[in-house]
Structure formats: structure tokens, C-alpha cells
Protein backbone atom coordinates (compact mmCIF):
# COMPACT_ATOMS: atom_id res chain seq x y z
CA UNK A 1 0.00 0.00 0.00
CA UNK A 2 2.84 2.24 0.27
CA UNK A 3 3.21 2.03 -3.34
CA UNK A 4 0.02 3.36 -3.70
CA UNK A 5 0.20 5.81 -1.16
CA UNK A 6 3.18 7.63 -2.45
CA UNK A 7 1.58 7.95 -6.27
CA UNK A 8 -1.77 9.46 -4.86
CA UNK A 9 0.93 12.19 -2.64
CA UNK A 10 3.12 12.63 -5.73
CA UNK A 11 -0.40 13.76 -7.17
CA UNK A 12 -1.12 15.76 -4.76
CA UNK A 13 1.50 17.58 -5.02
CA UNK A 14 1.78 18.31 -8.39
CA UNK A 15 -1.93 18.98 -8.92
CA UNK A 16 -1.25 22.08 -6.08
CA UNK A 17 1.73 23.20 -7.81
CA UNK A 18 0.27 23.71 -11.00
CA UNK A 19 -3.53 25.26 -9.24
CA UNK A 20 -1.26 27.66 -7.72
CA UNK A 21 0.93 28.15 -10.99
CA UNK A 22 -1.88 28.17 -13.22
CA UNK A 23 -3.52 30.60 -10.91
CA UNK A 24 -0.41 33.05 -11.08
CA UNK A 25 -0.45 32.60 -14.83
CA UNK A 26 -4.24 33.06 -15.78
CA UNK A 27 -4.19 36.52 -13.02
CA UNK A 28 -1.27 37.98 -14.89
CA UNK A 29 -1.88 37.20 -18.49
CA UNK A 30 -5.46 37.78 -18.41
CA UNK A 31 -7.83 41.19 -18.24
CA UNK A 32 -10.31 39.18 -16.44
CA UNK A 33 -7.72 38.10 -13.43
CA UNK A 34 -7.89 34.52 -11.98
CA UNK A 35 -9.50 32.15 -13.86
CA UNK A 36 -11.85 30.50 -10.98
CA UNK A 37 -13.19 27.76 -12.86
CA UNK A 38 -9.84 25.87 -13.61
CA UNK A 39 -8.09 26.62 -10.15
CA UNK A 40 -10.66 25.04 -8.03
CA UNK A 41 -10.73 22.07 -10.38
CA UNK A 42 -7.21 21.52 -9.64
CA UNK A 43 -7.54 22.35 -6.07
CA UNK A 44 -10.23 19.85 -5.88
CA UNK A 45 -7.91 17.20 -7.89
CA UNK A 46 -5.14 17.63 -5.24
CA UNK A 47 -7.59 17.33 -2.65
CA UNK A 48 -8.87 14.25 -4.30
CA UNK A 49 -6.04 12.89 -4.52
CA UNK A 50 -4.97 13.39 -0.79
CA UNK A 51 -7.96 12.25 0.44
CA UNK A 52 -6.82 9.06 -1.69
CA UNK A 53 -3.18 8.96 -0.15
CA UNK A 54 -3.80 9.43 2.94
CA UNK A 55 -6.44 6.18 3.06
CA UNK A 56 -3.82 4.26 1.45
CA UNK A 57 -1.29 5.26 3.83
CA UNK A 58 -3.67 4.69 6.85
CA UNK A 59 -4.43 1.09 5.43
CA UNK A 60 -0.58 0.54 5.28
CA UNK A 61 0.20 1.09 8.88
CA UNK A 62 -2.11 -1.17 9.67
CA UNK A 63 -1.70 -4.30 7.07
CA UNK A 64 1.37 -6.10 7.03
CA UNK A 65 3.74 -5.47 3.71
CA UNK A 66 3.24 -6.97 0.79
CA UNK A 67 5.29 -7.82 -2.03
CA UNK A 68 4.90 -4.84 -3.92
CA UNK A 69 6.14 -2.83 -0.70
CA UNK A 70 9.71 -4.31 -1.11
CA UNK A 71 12.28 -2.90 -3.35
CA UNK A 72 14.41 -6.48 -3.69
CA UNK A 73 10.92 -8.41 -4.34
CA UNK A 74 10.50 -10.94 -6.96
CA UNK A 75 7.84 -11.66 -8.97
CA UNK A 76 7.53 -15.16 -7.22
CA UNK A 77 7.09 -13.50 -4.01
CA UNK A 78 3.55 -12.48 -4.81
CA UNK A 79 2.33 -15.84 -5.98
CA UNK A 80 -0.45 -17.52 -4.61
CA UNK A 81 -4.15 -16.86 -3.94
CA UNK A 82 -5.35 -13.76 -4.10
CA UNK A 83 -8.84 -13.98 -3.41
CA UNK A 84 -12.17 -15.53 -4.17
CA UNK A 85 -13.44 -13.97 -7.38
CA UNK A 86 -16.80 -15.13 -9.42
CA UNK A 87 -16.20 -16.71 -12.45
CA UNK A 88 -19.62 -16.12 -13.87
CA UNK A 89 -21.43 -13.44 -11.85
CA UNK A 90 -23.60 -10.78 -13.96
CA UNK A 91 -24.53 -8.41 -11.27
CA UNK A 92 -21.37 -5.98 -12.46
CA UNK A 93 -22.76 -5.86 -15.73
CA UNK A 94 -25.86 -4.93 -14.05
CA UNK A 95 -24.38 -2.27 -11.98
CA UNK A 96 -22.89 -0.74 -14.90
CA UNK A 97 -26.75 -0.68 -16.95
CA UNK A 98 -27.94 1.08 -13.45
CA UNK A 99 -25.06 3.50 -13.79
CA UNK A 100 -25.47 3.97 -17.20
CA UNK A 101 -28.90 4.84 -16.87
CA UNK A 102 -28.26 7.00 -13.97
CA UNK A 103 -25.91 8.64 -16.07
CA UNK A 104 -28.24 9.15 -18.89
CA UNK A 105 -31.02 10.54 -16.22
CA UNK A 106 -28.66 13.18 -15.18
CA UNK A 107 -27.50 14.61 -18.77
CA UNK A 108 -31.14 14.54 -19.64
CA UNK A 109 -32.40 16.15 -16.32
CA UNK A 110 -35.27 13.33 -16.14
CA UNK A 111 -35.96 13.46 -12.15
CA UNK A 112 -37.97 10.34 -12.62
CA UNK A 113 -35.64 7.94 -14.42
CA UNK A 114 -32.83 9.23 -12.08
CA UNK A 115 -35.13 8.19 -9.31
CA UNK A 116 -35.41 4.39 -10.68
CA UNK A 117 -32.05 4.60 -11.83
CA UNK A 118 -31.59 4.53 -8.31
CA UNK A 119 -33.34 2.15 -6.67
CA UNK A 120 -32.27 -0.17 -9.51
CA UNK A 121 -28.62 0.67 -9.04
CA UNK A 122 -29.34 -0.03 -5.43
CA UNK A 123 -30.71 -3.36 -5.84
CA UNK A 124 -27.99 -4.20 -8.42
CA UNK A 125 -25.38 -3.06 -5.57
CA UNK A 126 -27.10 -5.30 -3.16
CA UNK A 127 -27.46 -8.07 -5.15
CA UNK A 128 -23.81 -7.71 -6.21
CA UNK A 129 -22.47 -7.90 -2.40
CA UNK A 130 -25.16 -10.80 -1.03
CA UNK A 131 -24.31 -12.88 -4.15
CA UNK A 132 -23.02 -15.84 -2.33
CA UNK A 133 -24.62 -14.71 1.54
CA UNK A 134 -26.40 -17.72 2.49
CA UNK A 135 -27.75 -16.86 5.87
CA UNK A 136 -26.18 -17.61 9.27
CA UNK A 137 -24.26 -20.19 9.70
CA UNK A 138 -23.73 -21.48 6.72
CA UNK A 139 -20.66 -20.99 4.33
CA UNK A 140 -20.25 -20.12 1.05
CA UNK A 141 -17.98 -21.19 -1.61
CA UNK A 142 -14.74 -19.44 -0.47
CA UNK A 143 -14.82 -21.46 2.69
CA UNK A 144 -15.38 -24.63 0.88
């Protein structure tokens, strides 16, 4: 994660160095002054992008190192299971129609589809994270 962590600061860093360049730039070669649109976009971006960092650099104090945290690691040091993933699962592709739609409610302004684009992304979201809950007790496949 400290990988990870250091990209999103690098970001950060350079997206506040150029808000505050582009700032000075736009105020002095412009009649208008500081152009507020694009500096707060790359304000925001920066922030974004600390916001990111500083998760992944919580999560790494936390986790022990991986592979990708060592400078001598080989690629046979991050072999191995990584996780259960479904092999045949179409609830993403059903998140992505709800998003789609959601998407297509908001550059249209219809209040009404964006309000079943909702519920439907919802449900999709739902039935994406219960797809193998089976109840108390009882396992599903990655604990087979």
C-alpha cells in the first residue's frame, strides 16, 4: 500500500503546484484576473487525490507489507491466492446498466428515471455484495 500511497501524494502535489501556478499565470496574463473555474478544479484534484493517499497510507500502517512494498521483491514473491473472485457473476454488468442509466437521467435532467435509476442501481449493488450470503451459519464457496 505504500506504493500506492506515495503515487496518490506525488499527485497531490503536483496537482497544487500547478492550481497555484496556473492561478499566477491566468491573473497575470489575463484582463479578467484569476481564472476560478480551472483553479478550483485543480484544487479539488489535489484534494482528491490526498484524500486518496492518505487512506492508502492509513491502510498501510495497519496491514502487514506486501510484495509490492519491497524494493528487492520478486515476482515469485507475490504468488499464490489472491482472493475468491466469481467466475460467472452478472450483477457488475448490471451495476454498470444502473449507472449507465443513472448517467443518462442526469445529462437529460429526467428526475424520474434518475429516481429508478436509483433504486435499480441499489438493488444491483445489493445483489452484487449478497451474491453468495447464504444466511447464518452457513458458508459459502470461499470457505469450501
Amino acid at each position: 500500500m505504500k506504493v500506492e500511497a506515495r503515487i496518490f501524494e506525488i499527485v497531490t502535489i503536483f496537482a497544487f503546484f500547478i492550481a497555484i501556478v496556473y492561478a499566477v499565470m491566468t491573473g497575470l496574463m489575463t484582463r479578467d484576473g484569476v481564472e476560478p473555474i480551472g483553479t478550483v478544479a485543480l484544487i479539488l484534484t489535489g484534494g482528491l487525490a490526498l484524500l486518496a493517499g492518505s487512506y492508502f497510507r492509513f491502510i498501510a500502517r495497519r496491514i502487514e507489507q506486501r510484495p509490492e512494498d519491497h524494493d528487492d521483491a520478486e515476482v515469485s514473491d507475490g504468488a499464490g491466492e489472491l482472493g475468491f473472485f466469481s467466475p460467472g457473476s452478472y450483477w457488475p454488468v448490471a451495476v454498470a446498466a444502473a449507472a449507465a442509466l443513472a448517467g443518462i437521467a442526469l445529462a437529460y435532467f429526467a428526475v424520474w428515471l434518475l429516481v429508478i435509476a436509483t433504486v435499480l442501481l441499489l438493488i444491483t449493488i445489493g445483489g452484487l455484495v449478497f451474491e453468495y450470503h447464504r444466511g447464518r451459519g452457513e458458508a459459502g464457496p470461499a470457505a469450501d
